[in-house]
Protein backbone atom coordinates (compact mmCIF):
# COMPACT_ATOMS: atom_id res chain seq x y z
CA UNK A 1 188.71 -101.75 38.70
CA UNK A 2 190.04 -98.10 39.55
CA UNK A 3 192.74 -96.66 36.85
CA UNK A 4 194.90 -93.82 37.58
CA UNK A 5 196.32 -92.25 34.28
CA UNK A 6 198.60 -88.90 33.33
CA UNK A 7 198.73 -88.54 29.91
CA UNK A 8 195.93 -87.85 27.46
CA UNK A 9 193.57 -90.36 26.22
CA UNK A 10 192.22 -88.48 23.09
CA UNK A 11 194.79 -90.91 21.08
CA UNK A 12 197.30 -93.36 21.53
CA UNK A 13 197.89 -96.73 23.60
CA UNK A 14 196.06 -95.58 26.71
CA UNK A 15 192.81 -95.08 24.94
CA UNK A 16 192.78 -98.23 23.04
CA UNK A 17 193.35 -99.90 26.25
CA UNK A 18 190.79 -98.33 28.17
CA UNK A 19 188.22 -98.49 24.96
CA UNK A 20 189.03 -102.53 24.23
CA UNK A 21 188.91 -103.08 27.82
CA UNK A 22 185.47 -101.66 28.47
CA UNK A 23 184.38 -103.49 25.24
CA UNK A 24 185.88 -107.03 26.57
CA UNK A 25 184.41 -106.96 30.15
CA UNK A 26 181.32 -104.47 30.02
CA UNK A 27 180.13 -106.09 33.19
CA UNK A 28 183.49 -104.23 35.46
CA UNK A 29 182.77 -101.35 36.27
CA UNK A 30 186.19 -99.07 35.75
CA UNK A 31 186.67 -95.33 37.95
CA UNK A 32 189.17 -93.71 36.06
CA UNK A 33 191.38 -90.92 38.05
CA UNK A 34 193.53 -88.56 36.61
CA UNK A 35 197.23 -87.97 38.67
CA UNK A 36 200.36 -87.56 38.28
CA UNK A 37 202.75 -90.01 38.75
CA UNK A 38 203.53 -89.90 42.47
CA UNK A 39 199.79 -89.13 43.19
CA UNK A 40 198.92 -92.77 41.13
CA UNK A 41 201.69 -94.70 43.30
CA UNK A 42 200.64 -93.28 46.75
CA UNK A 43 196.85 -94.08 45.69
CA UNK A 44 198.15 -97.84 45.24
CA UNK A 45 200.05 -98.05 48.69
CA UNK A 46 197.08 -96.67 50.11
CA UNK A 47 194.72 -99.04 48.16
CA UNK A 48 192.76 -96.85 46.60
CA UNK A 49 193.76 -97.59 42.87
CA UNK A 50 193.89 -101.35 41.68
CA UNK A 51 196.55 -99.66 38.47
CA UNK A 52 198.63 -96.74 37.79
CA UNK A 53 200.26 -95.56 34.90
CA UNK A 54 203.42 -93.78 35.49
CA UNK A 55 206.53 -92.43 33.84
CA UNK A 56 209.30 -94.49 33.52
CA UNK A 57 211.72 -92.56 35.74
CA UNK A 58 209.16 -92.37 38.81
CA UNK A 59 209.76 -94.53 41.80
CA UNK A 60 207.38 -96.82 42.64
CA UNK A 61 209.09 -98.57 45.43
CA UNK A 62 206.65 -101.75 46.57
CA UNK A 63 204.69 -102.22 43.45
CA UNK A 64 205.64 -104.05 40.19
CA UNK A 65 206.26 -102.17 37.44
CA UNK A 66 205.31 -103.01 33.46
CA UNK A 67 206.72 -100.48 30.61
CA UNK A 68 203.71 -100.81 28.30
CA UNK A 69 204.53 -97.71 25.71
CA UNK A 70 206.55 -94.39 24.76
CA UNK A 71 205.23 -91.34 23.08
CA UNK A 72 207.41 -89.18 20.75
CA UNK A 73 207.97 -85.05 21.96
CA UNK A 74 206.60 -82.53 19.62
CA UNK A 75 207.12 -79.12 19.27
CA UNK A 76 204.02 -76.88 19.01
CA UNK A 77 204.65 -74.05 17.11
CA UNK A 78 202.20 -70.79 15.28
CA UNK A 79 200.88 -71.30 12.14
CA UNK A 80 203.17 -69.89 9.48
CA UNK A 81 206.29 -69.96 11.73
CA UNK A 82 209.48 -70.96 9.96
CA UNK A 83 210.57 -74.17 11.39
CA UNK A 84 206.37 -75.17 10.31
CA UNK A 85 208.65 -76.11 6.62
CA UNK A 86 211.01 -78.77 8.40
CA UNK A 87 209.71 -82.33 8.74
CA UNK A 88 211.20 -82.95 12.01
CA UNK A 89 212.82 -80.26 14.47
CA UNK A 90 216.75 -80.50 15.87
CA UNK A 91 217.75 -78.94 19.22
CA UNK A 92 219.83 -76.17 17.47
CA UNK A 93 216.38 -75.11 15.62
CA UNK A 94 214.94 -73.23 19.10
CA UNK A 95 218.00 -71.34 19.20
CA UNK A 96 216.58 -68.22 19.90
CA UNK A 97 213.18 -69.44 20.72
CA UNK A 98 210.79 -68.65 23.62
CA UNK A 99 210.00 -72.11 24.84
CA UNK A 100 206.65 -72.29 26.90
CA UNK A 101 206.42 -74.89 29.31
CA UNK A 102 203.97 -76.23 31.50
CA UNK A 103 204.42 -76.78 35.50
CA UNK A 104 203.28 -80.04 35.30
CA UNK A 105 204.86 -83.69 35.73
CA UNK A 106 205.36 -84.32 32.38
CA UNK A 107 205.97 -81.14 31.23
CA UNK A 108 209.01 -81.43 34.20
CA UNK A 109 210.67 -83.96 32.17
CA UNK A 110 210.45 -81.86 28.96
CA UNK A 111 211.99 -79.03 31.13
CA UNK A 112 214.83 -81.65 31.92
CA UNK A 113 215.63 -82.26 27.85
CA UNK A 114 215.75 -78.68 27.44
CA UNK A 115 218.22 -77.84 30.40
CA UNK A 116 220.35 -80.54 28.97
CA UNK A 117 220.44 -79.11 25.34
CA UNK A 118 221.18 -76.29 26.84
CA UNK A 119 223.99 -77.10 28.65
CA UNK A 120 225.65 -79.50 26.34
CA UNK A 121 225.04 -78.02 23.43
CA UNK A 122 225.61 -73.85 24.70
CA UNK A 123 223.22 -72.61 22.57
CA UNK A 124 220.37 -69.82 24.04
CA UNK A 125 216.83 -69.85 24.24
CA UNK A 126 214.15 -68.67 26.56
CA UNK A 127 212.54 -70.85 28.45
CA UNK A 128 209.19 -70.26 30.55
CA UNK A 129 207.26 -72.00 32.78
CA UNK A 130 203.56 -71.10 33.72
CA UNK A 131 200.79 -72.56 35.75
CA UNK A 132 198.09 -73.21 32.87
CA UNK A 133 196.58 -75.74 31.56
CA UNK A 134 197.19 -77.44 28.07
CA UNK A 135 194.54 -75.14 26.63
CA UNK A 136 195.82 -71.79 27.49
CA UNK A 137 199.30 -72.94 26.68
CA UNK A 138 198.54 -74.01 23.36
CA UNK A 139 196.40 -70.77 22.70
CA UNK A 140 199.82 -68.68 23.63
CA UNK A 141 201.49 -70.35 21.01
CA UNK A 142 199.17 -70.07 18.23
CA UNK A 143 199.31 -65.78 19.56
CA UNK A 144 202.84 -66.33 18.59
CA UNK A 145 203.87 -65.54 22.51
CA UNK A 146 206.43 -68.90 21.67
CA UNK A 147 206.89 -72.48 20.89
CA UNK A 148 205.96 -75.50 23.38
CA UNK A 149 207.22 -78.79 23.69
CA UNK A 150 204.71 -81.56 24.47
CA UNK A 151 203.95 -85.36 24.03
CA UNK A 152 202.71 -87.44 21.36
CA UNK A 153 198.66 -87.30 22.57
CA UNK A 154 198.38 -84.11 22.50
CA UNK A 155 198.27 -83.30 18.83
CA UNK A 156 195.10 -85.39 17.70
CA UNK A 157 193.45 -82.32 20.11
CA UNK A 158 191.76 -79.51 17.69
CA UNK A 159 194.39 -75.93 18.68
CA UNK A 160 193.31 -73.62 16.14
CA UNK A 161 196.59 -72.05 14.37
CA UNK A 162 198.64 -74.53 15.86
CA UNK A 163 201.25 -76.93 13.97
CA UNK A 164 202.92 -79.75 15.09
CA UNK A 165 206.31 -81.22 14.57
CA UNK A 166 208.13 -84.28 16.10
CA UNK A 167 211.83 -83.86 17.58
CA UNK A 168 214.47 -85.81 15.39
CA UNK A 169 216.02 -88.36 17.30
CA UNK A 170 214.62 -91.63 18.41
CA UNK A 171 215.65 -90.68 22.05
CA UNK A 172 213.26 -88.00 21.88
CA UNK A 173 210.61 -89.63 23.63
CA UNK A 174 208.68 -90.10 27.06
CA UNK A 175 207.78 -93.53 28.09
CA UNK A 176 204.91 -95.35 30.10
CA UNK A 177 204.67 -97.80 32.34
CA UNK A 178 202.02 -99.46 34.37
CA UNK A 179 202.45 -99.81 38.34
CA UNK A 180 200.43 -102.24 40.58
CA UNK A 181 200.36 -104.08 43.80
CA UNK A 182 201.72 -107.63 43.86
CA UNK A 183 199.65 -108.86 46.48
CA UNK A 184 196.35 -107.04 45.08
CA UNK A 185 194.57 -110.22 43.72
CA UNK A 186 192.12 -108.70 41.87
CA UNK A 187 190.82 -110.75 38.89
CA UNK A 188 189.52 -107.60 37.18
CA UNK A 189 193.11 -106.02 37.58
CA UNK A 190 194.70 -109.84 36.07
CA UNK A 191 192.70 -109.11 32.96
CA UNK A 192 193.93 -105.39 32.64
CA UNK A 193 197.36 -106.46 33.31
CA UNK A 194 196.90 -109.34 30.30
CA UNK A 195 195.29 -107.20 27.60
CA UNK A 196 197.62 -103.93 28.49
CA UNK A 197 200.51 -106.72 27.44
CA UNK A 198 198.41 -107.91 24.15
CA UNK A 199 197.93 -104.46 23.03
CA UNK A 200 201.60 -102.96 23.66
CA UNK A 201 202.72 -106.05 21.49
CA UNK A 202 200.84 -105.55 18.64
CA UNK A 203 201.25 -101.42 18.94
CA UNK A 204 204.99 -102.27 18.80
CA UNK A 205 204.42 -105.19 15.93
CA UNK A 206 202.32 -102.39 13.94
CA UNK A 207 205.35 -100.01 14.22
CA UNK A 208 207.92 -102.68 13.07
CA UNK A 209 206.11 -102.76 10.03
């Protein structure tokens, strides 16, 4: 079975899929690719991937489409910075703030919240977006060169001098959803499809409680 995937798998749903998958069926052999969004769903028209995992507000005209999971946005910020004291950060707190962004898909939705705070809200801030990687972005914040925003896998990763602190709001989040072929008859793909189901319910069962 080939996988296409865009967010991190150091933590979260994705990884326990991939992990209890592999466990399940150690006899399928699974490629795993790593696109964005409109790079997985062109793979699938073109046959190439059996599943994609998309954000929830890409097209994916001809394939069916499963929302599996959402992960909450954080704010990475320098050790020893002020808002590091507040449990959870509010729009109005980056008044004032130079907010580092990746050019990257996801990072392009984060860019979206921002412009909309922003606009609705009138306060200022700084916002800039550079061509790096996760790495290098995360190591400009822990300079103190300004704050990022990211998702919810990124902070089990090791960023010396780095803190972490979720946005308030249960809006505040990016969600995940798994895109496939209807006709692609796959039986390896029916099983992926079947546990990705079984895991997202007990994920959201385990947060009820």
């Amino acid at each position: 079975i080939s996988v296409g995937f865009l967010s991190s798998i150091s933590t979260g749903y994705l990884r326990e899929l991939i992990k209890a998958y592999g466990k399940l069926h150690p006899a399928v052999s699974m490629h795993i690719l790593e696109g964005a969004s409109a790079d997985n769903v062109s793979a699938l028209l073109k046959r190439e991937l059996d599943i994609g995992f998309i954000m929830d507000t890409s097209p994916a005209e001809g394939c069916d489409v499963l929302p599996l999971w959402s992960e909450r946005i954080f704010v990475a910020l320098p050790k020893g910075h002020a808002l590091g004291a507040k449990p959870d950060i509010h729009w109005p707190d980056l008044r004032g703030e130079n907010i580092i962004l990746r050019q990257s898909e996801g990072d392009a939705i984060l860019c979206e919240r921002v412009a909309t705070w922003l606009t609705v809200e009138g306060h200022v801030a700084t916002i800039e977006r550079l061509d790096v990687g996760r790495e290098s972005q995360m190591n400009l914040v822990a300079i103190g060169l300004g704050l990022a925003l990211t998702c919810e896998s990124t902070i089990a990763g090791a960023f010396p001098n780095v803190d972490f602190r979720p946005m308030a709001g249960e809006r505040e989040v990016i969600r995940y959803c798994a895109a496939w072929l209807p006709q692609n008859d796959n039986p390896a793909l029916r099983r992926f499809l079947s546990l990705a189901r079984r895991v997202a319910r007990e994920k959201a069962r385990l947060k009820a409680h």
